[in-house]
C-alpha atoms as a PDB file:
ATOM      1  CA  UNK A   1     -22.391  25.426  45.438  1.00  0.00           C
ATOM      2  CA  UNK A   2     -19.319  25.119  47.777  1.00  0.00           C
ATOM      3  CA  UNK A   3     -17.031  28.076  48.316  1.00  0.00           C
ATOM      4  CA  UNK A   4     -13.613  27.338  49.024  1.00  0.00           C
ATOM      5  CA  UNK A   5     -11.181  30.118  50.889  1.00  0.00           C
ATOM      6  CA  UNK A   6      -8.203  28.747  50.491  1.00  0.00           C
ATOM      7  CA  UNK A   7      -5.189  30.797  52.343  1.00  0.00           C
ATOM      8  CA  UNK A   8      -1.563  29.836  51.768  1.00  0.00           C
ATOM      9  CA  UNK A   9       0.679  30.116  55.898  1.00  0.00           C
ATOM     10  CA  UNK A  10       2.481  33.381  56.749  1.00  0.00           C
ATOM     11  CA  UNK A  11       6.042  33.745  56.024  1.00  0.00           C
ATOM     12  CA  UNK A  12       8.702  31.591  58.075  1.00  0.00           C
ATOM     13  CA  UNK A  13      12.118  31.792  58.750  1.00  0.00           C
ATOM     14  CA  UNK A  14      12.902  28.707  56.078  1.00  0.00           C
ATOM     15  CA  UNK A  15      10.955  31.479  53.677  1.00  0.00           C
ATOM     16  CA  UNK A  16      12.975  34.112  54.177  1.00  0.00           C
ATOM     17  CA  UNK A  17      16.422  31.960  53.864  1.00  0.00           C
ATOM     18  CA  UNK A  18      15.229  30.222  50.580  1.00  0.00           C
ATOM     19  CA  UNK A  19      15.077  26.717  51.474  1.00  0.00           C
ATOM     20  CA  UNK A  20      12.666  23.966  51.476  1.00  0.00           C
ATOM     21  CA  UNK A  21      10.305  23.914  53.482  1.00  0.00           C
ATOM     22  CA  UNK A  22       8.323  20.973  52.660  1.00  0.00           C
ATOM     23  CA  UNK A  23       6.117  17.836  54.577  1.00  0.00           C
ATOM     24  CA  UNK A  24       8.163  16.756  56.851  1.00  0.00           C
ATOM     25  CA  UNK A  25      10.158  20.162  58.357  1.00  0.00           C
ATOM     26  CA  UNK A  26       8.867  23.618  60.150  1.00  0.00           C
ATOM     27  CA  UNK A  27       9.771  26.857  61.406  1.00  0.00           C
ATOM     28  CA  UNK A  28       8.198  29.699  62.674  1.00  0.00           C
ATOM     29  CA  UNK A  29       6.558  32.343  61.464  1.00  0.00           C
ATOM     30  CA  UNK A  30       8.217  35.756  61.391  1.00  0.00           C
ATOM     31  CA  UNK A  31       6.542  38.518  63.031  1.00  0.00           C
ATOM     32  CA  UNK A  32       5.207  39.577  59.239  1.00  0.00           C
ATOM     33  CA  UNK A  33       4.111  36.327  59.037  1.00  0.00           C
ATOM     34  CA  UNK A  34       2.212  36.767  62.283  1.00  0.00           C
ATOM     35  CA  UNK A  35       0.869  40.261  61.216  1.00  0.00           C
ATOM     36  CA  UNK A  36       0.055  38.926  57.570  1.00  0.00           C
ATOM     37  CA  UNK A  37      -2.074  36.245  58.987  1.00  0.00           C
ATOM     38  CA  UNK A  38      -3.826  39.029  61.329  1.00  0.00           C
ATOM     39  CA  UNK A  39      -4.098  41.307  58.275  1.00  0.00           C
ATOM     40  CA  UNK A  40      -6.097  38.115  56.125  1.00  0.00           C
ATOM     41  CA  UNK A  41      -8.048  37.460  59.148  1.00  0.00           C
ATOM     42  CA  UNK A  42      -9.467  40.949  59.612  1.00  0.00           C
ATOM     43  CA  UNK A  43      -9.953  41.143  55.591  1.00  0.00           C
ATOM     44  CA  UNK A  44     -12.058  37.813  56.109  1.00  0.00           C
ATOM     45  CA  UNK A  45     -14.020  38.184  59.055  1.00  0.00           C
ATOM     46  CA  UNK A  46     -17.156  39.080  57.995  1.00  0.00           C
ATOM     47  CA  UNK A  47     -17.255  35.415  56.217  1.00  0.00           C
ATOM     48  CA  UNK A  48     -19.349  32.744  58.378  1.00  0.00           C
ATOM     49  CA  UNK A  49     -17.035  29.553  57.556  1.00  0.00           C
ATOM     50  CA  UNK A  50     -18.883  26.438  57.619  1.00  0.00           C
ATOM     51  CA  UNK A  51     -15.867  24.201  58.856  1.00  0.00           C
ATOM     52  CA  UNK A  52     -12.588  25.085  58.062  1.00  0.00           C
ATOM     53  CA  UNK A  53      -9.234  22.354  57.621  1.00  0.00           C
ATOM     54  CA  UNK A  54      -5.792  22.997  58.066  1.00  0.00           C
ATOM     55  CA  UNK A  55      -2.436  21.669  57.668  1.00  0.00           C
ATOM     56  CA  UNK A  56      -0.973  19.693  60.221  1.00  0.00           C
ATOM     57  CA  UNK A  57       2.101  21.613  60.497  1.00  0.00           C
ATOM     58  CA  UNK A  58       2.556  24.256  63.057  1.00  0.00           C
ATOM     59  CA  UNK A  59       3.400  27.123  60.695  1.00  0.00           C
ATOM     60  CA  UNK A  60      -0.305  26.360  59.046  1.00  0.00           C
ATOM     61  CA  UNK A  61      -1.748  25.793  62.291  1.00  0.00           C
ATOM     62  CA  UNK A  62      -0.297  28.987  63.809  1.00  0.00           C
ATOM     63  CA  UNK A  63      -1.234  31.325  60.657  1.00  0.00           C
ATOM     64  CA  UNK A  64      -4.992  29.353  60.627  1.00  0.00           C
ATOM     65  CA  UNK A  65      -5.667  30.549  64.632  1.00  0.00           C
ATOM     66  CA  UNK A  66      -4.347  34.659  64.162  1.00  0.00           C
ATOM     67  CA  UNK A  67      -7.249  34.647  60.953  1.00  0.00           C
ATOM     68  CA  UNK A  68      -9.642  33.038  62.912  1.00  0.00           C
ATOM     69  CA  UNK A  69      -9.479  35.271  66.154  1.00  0.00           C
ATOM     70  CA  UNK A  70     -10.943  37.798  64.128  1.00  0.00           C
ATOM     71  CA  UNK A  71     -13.842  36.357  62.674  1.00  0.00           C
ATOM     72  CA  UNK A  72     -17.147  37.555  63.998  1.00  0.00           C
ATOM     73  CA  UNK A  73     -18.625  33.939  63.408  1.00  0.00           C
ATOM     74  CA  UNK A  74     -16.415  31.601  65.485  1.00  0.00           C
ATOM     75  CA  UNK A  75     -19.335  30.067  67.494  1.00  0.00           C
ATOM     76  CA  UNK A  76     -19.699  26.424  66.815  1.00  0.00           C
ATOM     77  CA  UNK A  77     -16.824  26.804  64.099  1.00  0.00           C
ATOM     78  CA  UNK A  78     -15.606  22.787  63.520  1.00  0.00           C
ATOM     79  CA  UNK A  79     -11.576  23.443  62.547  1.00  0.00           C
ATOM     80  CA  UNK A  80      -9.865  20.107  61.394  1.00  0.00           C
ATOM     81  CA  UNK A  81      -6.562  19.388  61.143  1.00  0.00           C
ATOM     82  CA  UNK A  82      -5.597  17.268  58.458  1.00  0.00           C
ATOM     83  CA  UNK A  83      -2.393  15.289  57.445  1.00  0.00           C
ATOM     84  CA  UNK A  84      -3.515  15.488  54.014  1.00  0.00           C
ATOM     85  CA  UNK A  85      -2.898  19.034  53.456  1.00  0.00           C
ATOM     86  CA  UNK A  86       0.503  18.550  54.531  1.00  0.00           C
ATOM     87  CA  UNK A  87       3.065  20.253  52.026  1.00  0.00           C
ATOM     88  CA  UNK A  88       4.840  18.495  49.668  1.00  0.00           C
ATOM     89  CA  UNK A  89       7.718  15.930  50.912  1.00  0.00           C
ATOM     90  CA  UNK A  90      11.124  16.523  49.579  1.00  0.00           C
ATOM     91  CA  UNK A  91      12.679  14.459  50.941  1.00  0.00           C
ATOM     92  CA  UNK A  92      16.442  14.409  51.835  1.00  0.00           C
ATOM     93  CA  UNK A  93      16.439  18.065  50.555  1.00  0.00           C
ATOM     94  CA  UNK A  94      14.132  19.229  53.626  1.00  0.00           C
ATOM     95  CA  UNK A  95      16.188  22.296  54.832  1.00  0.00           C
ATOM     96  CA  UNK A  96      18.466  22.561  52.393  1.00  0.00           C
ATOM     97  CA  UNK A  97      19.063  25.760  50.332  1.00  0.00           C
ATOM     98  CA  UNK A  98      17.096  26.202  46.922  1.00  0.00           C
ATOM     99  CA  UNK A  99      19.531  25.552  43.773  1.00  0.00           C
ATOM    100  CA  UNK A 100      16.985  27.526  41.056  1.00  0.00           C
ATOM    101  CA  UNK A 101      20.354  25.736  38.506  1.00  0.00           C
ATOM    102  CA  UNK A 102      18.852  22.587  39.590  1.00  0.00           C
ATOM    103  CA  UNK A 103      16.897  20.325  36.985  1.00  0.00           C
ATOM    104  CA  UNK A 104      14.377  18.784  39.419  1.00  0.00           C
ATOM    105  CA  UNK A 105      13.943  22.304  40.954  1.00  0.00           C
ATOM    106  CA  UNK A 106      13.079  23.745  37.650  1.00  0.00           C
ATOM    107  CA  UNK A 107      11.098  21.047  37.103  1.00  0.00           C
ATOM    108  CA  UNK A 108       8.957  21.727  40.107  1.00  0.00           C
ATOM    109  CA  UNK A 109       8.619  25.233  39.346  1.00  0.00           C
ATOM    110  CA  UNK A 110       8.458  25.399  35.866  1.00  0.00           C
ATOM    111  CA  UNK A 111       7.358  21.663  34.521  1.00  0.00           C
ATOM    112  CA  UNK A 112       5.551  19.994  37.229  1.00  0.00           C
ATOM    113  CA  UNK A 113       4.684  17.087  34.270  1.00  0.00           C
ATOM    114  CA  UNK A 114       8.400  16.310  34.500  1.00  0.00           C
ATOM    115  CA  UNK A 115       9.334  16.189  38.164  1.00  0.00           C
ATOM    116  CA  UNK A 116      10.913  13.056  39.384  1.00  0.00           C
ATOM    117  CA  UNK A 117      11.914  13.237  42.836  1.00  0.00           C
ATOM    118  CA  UNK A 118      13.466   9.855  43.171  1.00  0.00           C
ATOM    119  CA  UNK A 119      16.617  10.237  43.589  1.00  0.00           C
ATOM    120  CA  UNK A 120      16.197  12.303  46.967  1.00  0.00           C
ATOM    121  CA  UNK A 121      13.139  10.742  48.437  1.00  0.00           C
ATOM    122  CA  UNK A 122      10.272  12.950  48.016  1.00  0.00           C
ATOM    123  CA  UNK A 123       6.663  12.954  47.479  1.00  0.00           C
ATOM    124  CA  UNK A 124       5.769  13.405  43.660  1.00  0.00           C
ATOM    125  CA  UNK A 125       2.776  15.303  42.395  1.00  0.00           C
ATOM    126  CA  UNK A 126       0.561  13.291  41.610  1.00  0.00           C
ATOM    127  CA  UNK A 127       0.631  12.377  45.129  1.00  0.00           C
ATOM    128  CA  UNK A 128      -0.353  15.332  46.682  1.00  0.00           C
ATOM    129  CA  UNK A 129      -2.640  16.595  44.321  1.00  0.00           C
ATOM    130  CA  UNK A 130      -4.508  13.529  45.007  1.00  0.00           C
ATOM    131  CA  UNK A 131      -4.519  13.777  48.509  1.00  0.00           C
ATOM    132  CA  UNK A 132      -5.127  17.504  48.959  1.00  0.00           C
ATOM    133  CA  UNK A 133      -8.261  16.965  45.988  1.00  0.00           C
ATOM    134  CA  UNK A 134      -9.815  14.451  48.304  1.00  0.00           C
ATOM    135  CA  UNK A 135     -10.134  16.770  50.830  1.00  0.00           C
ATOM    136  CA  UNK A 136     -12.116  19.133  48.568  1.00  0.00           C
ATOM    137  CA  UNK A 137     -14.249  16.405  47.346  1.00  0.00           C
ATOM    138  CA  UNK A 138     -15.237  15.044  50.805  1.00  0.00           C
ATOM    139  CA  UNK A 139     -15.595  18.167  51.869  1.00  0.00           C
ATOM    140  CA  UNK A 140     -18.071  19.377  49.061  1.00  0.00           C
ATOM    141  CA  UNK A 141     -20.060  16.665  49.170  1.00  0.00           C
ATOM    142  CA  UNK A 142     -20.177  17.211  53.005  1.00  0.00           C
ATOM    143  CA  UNK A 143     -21.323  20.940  52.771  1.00  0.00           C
ATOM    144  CA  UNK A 144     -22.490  21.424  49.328  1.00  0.00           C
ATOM    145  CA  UNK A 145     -23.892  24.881  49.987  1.00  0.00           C
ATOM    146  CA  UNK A 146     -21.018  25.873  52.308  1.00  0.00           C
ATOM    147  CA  UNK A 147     -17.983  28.289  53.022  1.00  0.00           C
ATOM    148  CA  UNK A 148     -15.151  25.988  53.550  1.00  0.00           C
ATOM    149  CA  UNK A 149     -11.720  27.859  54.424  1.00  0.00           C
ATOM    150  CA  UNK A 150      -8.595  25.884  53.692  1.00  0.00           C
ATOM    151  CA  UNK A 151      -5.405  27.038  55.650  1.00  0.00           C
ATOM    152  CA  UNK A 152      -2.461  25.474  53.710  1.00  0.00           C
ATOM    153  CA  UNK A 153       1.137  25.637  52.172  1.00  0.00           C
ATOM    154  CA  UNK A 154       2.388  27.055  48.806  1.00  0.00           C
ATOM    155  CA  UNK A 155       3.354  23.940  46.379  1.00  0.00           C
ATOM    156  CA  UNK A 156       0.034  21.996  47.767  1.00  0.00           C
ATOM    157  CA  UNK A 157      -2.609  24.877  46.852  1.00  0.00           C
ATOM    158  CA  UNK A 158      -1.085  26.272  43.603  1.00  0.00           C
ATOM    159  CA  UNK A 159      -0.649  22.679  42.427  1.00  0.00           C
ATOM    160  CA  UNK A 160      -4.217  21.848  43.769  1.00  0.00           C
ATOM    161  CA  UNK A 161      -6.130  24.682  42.325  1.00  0.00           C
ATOM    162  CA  UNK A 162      -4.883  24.578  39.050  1.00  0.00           C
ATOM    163  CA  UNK A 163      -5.735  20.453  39.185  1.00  0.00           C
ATOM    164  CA  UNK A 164      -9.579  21.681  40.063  1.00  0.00           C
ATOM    165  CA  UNK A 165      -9.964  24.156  37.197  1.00  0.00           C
ATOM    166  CA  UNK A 166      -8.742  21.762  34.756  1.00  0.00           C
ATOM    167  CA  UNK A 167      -5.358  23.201  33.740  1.00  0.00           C
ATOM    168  CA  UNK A 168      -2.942  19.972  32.518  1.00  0.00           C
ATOM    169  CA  UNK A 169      -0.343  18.991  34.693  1.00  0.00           C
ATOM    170  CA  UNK A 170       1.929  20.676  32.842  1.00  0.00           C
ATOM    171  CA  UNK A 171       0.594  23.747  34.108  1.00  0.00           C
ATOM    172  CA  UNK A 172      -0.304  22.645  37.520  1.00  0.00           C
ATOM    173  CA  UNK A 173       2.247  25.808  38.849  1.00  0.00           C
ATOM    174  CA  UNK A 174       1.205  28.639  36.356  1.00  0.00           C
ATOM    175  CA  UNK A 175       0.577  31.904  38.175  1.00  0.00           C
ATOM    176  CA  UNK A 176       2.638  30.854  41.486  1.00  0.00           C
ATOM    177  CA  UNK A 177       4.168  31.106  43.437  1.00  0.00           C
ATOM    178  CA  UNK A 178       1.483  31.749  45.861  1.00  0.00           C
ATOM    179  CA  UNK A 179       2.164  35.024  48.278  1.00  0.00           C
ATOM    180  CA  UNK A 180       2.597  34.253  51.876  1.00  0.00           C
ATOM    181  CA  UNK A 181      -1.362  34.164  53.073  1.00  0.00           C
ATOM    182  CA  UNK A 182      -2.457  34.710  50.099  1.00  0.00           C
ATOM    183  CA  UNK A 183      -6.395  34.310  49.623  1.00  0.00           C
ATOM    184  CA  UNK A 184      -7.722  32.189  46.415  1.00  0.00           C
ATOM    185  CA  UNK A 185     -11.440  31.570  46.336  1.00  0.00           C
ATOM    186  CA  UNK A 186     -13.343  28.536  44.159  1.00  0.00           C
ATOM    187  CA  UNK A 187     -16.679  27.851  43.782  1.00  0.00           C
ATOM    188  CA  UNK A 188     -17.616  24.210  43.222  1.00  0.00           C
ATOM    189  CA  UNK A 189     -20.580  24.186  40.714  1.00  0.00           C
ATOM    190  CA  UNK A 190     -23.772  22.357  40.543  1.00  0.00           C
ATOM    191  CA  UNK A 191     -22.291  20.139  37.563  1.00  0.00           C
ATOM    192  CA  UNK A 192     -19.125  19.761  39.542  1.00  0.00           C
ATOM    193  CA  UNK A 193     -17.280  22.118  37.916  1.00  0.00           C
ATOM    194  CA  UNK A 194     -14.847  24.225  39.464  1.00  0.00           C
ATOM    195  CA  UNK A 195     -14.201  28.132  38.852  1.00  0.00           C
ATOM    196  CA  UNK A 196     -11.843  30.282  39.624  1.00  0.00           C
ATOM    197  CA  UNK A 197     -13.053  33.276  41.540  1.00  0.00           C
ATOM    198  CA  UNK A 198     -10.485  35.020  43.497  1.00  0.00           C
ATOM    199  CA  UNK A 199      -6.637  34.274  42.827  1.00  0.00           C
ATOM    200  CA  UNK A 200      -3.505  35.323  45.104  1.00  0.00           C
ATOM    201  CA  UNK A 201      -5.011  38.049  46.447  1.00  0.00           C
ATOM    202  CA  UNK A 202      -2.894  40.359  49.338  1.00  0.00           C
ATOM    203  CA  UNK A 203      -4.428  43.123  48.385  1.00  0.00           C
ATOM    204  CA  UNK A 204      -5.218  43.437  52.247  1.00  0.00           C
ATOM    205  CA  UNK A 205      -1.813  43.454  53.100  1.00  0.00           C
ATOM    206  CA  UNK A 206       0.047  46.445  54.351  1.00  0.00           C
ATOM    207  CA  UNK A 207       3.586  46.943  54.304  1.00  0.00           C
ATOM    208  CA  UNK A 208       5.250  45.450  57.004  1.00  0.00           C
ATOM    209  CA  UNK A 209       8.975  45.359  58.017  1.00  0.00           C
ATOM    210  CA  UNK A 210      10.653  41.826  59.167  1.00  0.00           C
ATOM    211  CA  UNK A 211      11.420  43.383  63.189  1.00  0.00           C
END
């Protein structure tokens, strides 16, 4: 059985003035993004990680190395950083500010099944669901008995989680969106099945004001 931790980044500037933040842009965290990403690590460092993969972009990266300073099992730790787990693409709407009015934004949110991003340029769905699931598979069948912690973005691991559990794609966003490092935990079974363990879970988290 393979345990995945799978941690959504820490809050960003982009976050905090409601605008895409997808594949191909960053910013930084906030210092509650920083602090959020301390709070997860201190919440999780009891838990000997067997590898652990992150995101390729910076505001992953960053939130992945505050949890992992304070784990009490770092030694020989493999982290990997991985294109795959990139966030969605949007395209020509990188940066822009979220229009919730918007049909392909409600679409995203609400009807992932109907999301066409064509006419901007960006990545669809199916895309990076199948790219962020063959992390998880090579990565199960790498350490089948393992603690594999996953330091993503918010479209990629709600969209990917409810893919694994079998939800249609219709429902591929129910229950997001994910809280800014956020813990979900899923077990990969012995008939490689997965369940839902732990979902969306700050209850860690403190209150924190955006200094």
């Amino acid at each position: 059985m393979t345990t995945f931790y799978f941690v959504r980044h820490g809050k960003t500037e982009l976050n905090l003035s409601l605008r895409f933040q997808g594949g191909d842009i960053d910013s930084p965290l906030l210092p509650i993004g920083v602090e959020q990403a301390i709070q997860a690590g201190r919440y999780l460092c009891d838990v000997s990680f067997d590898f652990a993969a992150v995101s390729t972009q910076k505001r992953a990266m960053d939130t992945a190395n505050y949890l992992l300073k304070e784990n009490n099992f770092l030694n020989g730790l493999t982290v990997t950083y991985l294109d795959d787990l990139r966030e969605i693409k949007f395209g020509e709407r990188e940066g822009a500010e979220i229009d919730r009015t918007d049909e392909q934004t409600h679409n995203l949110r609400q009807r992932p099944d109907l999301y066409d991003p064509t006419a901007f340029g960006g990545e669809t769905i199916d895309s990076l669901v199948t790219r962020a699931r063959g992390v998880v598979e090579y990565l199960s069948s790498e350490y089948p008995e393992g603690k594999i912690l996953i330091v993503a973005h918010g479209v990629l691991l709600i969209t990917l989680i409810n893919a694994l559990i079998g939800k249609p794609k219709a429902d591929w966003r129910k229950g997001g969106p994910l809280a800014n490092t956020s813990i979900s935990i899923i077990e990969k079974k012995q008939d490689a099945s997965y369940q839902l363990k732990v979902f969306n879970d700050i209850s860690y988290q403190t209150n924190n004001e955006e200094a």
